[in-house]
Protein backbone atom coordinates (compact mmCIF):
# COMPACT_ATOMS: atom_id res chain seq x y z
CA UNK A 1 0.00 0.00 0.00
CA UNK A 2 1.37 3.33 -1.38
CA UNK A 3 1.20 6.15 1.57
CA UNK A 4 1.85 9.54 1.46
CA UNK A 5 4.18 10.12 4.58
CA UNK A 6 5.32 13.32 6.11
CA UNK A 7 8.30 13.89 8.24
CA UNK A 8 8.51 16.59 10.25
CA UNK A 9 10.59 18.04 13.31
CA UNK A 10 14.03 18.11 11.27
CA UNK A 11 16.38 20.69 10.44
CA UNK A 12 15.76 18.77 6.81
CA UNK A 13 17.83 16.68 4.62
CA UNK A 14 20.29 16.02 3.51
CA UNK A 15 21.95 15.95 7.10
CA UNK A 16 24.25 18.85 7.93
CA UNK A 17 23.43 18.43 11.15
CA UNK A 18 22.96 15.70 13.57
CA UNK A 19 21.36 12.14 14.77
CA UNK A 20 17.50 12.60 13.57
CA UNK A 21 18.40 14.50 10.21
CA UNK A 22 20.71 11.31 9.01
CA UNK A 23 17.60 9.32 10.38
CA UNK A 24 15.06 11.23 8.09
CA UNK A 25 17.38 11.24 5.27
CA UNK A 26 18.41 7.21 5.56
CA UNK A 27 14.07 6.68 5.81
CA UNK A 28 12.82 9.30 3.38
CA UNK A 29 14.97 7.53 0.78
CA UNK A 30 14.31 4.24 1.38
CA UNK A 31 10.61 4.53 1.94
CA UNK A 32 10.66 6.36 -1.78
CA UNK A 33 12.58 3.27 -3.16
CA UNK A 34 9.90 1.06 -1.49
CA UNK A 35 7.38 2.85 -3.82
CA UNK A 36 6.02 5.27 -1.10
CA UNK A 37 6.07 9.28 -1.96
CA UNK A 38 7.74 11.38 1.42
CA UNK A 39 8.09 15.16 2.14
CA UNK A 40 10.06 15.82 4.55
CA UNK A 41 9.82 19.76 6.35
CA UNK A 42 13.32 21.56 6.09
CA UNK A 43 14.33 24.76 7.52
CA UNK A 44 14.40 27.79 5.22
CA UNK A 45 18.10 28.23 6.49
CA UNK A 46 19.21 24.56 5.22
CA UNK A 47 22.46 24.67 2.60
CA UNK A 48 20.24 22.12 0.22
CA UNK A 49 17.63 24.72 -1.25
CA UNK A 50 16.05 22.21 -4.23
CA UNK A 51 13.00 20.95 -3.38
CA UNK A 52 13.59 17.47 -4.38
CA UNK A 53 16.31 15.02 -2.83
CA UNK A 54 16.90 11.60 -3.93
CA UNK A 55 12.76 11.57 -5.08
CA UNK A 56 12.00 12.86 -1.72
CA UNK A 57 9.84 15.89 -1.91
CA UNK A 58 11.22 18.93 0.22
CA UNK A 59 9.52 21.73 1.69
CA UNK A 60 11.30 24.62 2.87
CA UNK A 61 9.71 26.89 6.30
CA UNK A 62 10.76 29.68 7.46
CA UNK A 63 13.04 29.11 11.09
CA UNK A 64 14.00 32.10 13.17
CA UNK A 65 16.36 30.29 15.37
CA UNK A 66 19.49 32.14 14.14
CA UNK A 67 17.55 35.39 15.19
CA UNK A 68 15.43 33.81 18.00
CA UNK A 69 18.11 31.30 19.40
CA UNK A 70 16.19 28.41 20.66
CA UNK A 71 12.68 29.57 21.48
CA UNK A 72 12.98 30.22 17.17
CA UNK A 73 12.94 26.50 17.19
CA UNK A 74 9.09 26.26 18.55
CA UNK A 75 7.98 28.69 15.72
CA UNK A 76 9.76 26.98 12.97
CA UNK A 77 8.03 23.63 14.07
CA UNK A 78 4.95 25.47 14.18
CA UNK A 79 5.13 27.12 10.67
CA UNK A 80 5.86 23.29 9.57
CA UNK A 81 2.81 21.79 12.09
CA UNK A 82 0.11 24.84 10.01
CA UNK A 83 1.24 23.57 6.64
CA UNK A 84 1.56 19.54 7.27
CA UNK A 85 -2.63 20.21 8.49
CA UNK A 86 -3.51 21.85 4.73
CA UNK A 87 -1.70 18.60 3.36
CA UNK A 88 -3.14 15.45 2.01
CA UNK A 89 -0.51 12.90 4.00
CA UNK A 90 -1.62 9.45 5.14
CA UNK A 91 0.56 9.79 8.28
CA UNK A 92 3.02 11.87 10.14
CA UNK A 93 6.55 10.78 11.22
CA UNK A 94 7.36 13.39 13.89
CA UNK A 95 11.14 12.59 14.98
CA UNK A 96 11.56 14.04 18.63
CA UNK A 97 9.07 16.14 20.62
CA UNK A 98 11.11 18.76 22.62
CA UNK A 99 9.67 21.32 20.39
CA UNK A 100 7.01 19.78 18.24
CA UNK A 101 4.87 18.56 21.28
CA UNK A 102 2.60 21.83 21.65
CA UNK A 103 1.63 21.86 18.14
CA UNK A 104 0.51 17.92 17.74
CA UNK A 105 -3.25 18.96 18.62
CA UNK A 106 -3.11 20.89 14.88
CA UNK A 107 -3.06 17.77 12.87
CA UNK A 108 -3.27 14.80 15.16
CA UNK A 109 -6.93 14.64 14.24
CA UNK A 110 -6.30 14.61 10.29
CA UNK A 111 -4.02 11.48 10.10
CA UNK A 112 -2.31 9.48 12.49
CA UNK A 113 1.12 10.54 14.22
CA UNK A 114 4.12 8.52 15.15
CA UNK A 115 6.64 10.36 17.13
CA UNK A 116 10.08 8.92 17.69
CA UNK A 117 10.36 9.43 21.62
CA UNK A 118 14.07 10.33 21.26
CA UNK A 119 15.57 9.64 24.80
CA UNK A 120 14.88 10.74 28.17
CA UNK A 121 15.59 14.59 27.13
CA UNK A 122 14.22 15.53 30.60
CA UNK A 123 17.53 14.06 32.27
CA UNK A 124 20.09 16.27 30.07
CA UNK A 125 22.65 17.99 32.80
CA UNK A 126 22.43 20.94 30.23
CA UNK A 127 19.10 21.41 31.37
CA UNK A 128 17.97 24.13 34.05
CA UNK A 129 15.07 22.88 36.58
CA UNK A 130 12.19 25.04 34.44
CA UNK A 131 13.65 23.65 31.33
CA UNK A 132 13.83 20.12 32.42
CA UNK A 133 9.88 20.09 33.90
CA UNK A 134 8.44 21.60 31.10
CA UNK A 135 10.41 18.76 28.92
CA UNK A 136 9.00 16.31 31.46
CA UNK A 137 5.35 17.71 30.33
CA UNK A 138 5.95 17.81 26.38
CA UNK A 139 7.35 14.09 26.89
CA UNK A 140 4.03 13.82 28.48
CA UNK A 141 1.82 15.16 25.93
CA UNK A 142 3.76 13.94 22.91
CA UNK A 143 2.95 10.43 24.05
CA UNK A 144 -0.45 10.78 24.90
CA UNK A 145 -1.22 12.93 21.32
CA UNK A 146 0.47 10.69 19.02
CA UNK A 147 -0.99 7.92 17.52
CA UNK A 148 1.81 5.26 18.09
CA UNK A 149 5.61 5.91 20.02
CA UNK A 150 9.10 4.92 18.49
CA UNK A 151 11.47 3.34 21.08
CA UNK A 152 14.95 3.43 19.66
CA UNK A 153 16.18 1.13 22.72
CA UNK A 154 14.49 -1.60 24.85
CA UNK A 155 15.37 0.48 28.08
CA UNK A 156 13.09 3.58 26.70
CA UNK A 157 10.64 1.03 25.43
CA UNK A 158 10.10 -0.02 28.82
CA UNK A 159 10.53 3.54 30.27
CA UNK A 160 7.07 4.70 27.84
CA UNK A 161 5.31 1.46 28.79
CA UNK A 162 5.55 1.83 32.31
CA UNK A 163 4.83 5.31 32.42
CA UNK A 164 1.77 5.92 29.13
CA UNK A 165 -1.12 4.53 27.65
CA UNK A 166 0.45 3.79 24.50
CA UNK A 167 2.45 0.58 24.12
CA UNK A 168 5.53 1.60 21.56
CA UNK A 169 7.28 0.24 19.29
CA UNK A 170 11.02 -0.49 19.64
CA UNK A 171 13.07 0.34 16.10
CA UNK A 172 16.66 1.47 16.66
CA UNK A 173 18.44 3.63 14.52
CA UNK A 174 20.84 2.51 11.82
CA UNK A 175 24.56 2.65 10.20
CA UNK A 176 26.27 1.59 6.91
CA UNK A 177 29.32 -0.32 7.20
CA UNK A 178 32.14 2.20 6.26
CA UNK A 179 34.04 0.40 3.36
CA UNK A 180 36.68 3.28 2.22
CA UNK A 181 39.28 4.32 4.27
CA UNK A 182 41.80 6.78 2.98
CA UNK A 183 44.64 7.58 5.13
CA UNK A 184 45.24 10.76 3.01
CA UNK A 185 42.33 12.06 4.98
CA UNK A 186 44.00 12.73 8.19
CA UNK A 187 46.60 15.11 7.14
CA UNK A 188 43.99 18.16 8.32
CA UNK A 189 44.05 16.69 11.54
CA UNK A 190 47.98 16.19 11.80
CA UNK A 191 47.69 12.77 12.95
CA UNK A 192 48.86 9.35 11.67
CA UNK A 193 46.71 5.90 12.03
CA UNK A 194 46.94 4.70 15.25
CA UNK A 195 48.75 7.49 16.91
CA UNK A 196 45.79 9.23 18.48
CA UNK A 197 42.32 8.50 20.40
CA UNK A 198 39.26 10.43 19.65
CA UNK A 199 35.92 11.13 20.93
CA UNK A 200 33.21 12.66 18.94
CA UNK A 201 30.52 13.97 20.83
CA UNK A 202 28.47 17.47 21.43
CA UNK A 203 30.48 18.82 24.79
CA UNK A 204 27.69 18.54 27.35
CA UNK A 205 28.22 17.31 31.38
CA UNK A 206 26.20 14.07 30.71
CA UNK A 207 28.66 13.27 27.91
CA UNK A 208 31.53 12.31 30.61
CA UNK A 209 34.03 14.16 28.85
CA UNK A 210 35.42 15.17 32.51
CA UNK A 211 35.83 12.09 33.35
CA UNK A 212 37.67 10.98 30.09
CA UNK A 213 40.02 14.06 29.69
CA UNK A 214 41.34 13.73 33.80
CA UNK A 215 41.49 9.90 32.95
CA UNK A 216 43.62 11.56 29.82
CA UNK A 217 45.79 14.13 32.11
CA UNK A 218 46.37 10.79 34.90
CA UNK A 219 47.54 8.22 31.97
CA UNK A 220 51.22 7.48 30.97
CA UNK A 221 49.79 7.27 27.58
CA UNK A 222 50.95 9.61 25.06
CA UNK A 223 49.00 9.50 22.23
CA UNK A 224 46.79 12.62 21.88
CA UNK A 225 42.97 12.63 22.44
CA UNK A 226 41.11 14.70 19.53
CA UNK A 227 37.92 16.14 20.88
CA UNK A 228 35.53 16.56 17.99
CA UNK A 229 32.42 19.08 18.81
CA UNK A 230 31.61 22.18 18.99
CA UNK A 231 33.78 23.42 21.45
CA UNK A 232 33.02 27.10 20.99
CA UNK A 233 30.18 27.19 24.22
CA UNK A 234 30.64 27.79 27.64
CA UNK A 235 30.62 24.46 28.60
CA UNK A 236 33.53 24.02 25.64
CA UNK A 237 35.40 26.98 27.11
CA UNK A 238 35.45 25.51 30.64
CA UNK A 239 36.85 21.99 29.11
CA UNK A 240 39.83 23.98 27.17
CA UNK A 241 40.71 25.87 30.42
CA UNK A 242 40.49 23.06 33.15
CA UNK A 243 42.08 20.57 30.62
CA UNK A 244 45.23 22.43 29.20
CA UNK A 245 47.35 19.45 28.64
CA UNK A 246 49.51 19.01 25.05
CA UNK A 247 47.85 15.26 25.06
CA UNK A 248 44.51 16.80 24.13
CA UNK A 249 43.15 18.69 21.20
CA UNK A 250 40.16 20.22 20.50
CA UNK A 251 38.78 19.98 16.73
CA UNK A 252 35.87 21.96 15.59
CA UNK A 253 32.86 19.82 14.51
CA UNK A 254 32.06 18.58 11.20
CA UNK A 255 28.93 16.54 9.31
CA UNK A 256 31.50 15.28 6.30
CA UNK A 257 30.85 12.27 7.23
CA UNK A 258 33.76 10.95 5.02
CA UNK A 259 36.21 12.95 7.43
CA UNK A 260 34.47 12.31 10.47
CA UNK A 261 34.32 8.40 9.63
CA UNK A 262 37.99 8.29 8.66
CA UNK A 263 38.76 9.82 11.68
CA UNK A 264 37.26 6.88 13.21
CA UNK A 265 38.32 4.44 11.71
CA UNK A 266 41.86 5.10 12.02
CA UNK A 267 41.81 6.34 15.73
CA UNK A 268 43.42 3.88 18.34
CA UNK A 269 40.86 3.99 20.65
CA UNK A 270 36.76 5.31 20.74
CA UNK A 271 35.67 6.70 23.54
CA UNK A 272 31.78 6.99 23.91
CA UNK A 273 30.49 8.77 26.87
CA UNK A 274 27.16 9.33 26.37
CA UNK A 275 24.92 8.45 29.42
CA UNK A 276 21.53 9.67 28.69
CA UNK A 277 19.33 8.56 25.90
CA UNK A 278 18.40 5.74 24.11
CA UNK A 279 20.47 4.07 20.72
CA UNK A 280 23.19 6.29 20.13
CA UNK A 281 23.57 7.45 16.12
CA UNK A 282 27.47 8.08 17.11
CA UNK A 283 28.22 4.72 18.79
CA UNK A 284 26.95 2.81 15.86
CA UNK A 285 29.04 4.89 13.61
CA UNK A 286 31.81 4.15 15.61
CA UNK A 287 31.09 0.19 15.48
CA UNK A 288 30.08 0.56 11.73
CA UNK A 289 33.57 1.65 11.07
CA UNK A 290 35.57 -0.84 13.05
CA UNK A 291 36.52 1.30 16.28
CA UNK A 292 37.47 -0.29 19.34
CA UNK A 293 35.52 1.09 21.79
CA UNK A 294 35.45 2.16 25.36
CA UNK A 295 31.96 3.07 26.40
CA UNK A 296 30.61 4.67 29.49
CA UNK A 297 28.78 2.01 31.66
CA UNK A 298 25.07 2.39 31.03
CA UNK A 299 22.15 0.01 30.42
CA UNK A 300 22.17 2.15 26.47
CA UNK A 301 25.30 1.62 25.52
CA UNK A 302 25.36 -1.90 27.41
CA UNK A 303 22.25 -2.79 25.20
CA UNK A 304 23.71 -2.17 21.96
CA UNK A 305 27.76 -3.10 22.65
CA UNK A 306 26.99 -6.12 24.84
CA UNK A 307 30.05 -7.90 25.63
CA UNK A 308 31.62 -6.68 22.42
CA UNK A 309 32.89 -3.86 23.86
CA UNK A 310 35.14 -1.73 26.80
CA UNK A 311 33.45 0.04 29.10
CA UNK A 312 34.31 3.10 32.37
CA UNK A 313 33.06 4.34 35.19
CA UNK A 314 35.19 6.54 36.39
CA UNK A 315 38.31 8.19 35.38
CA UNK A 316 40.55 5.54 37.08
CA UNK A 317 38.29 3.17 34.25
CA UNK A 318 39.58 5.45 31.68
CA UNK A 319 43.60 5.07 32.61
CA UNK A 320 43.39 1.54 32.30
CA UNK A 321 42.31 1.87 28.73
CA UNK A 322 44.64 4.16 27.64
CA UNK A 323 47.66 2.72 29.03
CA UNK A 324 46.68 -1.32 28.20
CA UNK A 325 44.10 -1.46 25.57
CA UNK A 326 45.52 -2.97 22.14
CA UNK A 327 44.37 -4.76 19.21
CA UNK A 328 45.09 -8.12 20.74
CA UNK A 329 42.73 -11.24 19.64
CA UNK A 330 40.07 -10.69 22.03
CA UNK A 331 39.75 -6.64 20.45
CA UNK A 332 40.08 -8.17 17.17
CA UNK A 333 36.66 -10.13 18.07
CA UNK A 334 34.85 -7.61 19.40
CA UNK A 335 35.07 -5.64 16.49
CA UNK A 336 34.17 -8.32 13.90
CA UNK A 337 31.12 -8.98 16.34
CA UNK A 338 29.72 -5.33 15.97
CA UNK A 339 30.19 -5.26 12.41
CA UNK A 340 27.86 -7.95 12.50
CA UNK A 341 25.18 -6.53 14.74
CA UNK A 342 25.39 -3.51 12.24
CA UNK A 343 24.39 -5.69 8.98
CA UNK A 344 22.17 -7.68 10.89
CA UNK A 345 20.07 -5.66 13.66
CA UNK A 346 21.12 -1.73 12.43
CA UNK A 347 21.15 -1.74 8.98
CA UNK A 348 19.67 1.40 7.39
CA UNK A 349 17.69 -0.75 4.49
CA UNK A 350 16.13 -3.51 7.51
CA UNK A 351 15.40 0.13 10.04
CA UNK A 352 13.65 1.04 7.26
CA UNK A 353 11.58 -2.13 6.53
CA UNK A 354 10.72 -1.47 10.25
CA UNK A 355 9.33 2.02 9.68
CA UNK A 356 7.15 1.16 6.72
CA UNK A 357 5.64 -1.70 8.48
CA UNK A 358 4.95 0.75 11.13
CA UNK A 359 3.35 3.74 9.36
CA UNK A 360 1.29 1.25 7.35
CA UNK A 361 -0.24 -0.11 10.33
CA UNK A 362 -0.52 3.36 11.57
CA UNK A 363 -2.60 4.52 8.85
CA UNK A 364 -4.85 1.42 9.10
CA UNK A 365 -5.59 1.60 12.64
């Protein structure tokens, strides 16, 4: 059954951005392929201004968050929420809710909504106490307004069940295997293969990057760490002053993924430290392109890594890696095992299979 689908509560496609862009990229493609027709909502501020990508129909709104900062970000969704209701879609793929959630009531009546519940946004250190009840309420009201709830992990699958009506539906996110590695792309950087570690992360407190750079500053290990992220905040700025140390670099973000992937690839260790959320789009990346990887210790990252990976706690945790991890047999298996779990469980083609069968039942309920 052919639907019309929307997808809404982007920045738009392609990505240039982050985590649920690359997600409504990877599924507006494939669900064209599949024989479906997609629009997908992008900001009137995106690079890409055709209104056609890869078959995927693209609409452009206007978004005042360069001139509104992030209260622009509620207006943009609601200039995209007042056209979606004029439109003739079969259903609505809202990805996230932090700032979509008010304006649900404008078309949930016209077609049926899935919302991708993101993670537990409410629990973000970055968060004041006004910011983090009010996200507690549009978690809230996202759930009970939308039609059917994506769980991208088993441990926020059970968090919606236990806590809302609706029972969701658990669909991770996915990764590509990356296939082409090209040295050549770390002269930028000034690094060689092997010679540094790397974490690639937005600089936030529930990220651990304290407890990875003092881990860093307490090793014997003298391979650099590159920071990748947009250091340029005041969380950044603190980092670069409490961490001056010639063993760690910060790098300014990028979305060429090509770079960011090689990077990867050839880095000696990955360090993930994300603690809050559900399946994380970076550690997949990082498994999809053959990292060895020390993770923080959380029931996320221990539901996608498994055994197949390193984790920390603390900084003493993060030492111990740096001064013993190698590529040794055992490393060697762990990384062969993830690859696996990426063509078999996180592929983007089988997420997407997922999503179809989801939004078809959707619009037939």
């Amino acid at each position: 059954m052919a639907l019309h689908i929307g997808i809404i509560g982007t920045r738009g496609i392609p990505n240039y951005y982050g985590g649920f862009e690359e997600c409504a990229q990877q599924l507006s493609v494939q669900l064209v392929k599949s024989g479906h027709r997609v629009t997908v909502y992008n900001s009137h501020r995106h690079p890409y201004e055709y209104k056609t990508f890869k078959g995927v129909h693209i609409l452009h709104k206007y978004d005042p968050e360069h001139r509104l900062g992030t209260a622009g970000q509620w207006i943009y969704d609601l200039n995209c929420f007042l056209d979606a209701r004029q439109r003739d879609f079969d259903v609505l793929l809202n990805l996230g809710y932090t700032s979509s959630a008010p304006w649900l009531p404008l078309v949930n009546q016209r077609f049926p909504v899935v919302t991708n519940m993101d993670g537990l946004e409410w629990q973000r250190a970055k968060y004041g106490p006004y910011a983090r009840r009010y996200l507690r309420w549009a978690e809230g009201w996202a759930a009970r307004r939308s039609q059917v709830l994506i769980a991208d992990a088993h441990e926020i699958q059970r968090y919606l069940q236990e806590h809302y009506r609706n029972q969701p539906v658990y669909i991770p996110y996915g990764a590509h295997p990356f296939r082409k590695p090209d040295e050549e792309a770390l002269q930028r950087f000034n690094v060689q293969p092997g010679s540094y570690n790397l974490i690639v992360a937005r600089l936030v407190p529930e990220n651990n990057l304290e407890v990875i750079l003092e881990g860093v500053q307490k090793s014997f290990s003298q391979r650099v760490m590159l920071v990748v992220g947009d250091h340029d905040t005041p969380y950044g700025n603190y980092l670069k002053t409490r961490f001056r140390d010639s063993r760690i670099r910060f790098v300014k973000g990028t979305f060429r993924k090509e770079r960011i992937n090689n990077l990867r690839y050839h880095a000696h260790l990955y360090f993930h430290g994300h603690s809050v959320g559900g399946t994380n789009p970076s550690l997949l990346e990082a498994m999809a392109c053959r990292c060895m990887i020390v993770a923080h210790q959380n029931a996320f990252n221990q539901e996608v890594l498994g055994t197949a990976g390193n984790y920390f706690i603390d900084a003493s945790d993060v030492v111990n890696a740096l001064d013993h991890l190698d590529r040794n047999e055992i490393q060697k298996r762990h990384i062969q095992a993830n690859i696996e779990k990426i063509k078999t469980q996180y592929a983007w083609p089988l997420v997407a299979e997922q999503y179809e069968v989801t939004l078809e039942q959707a619009r037939l309920s």
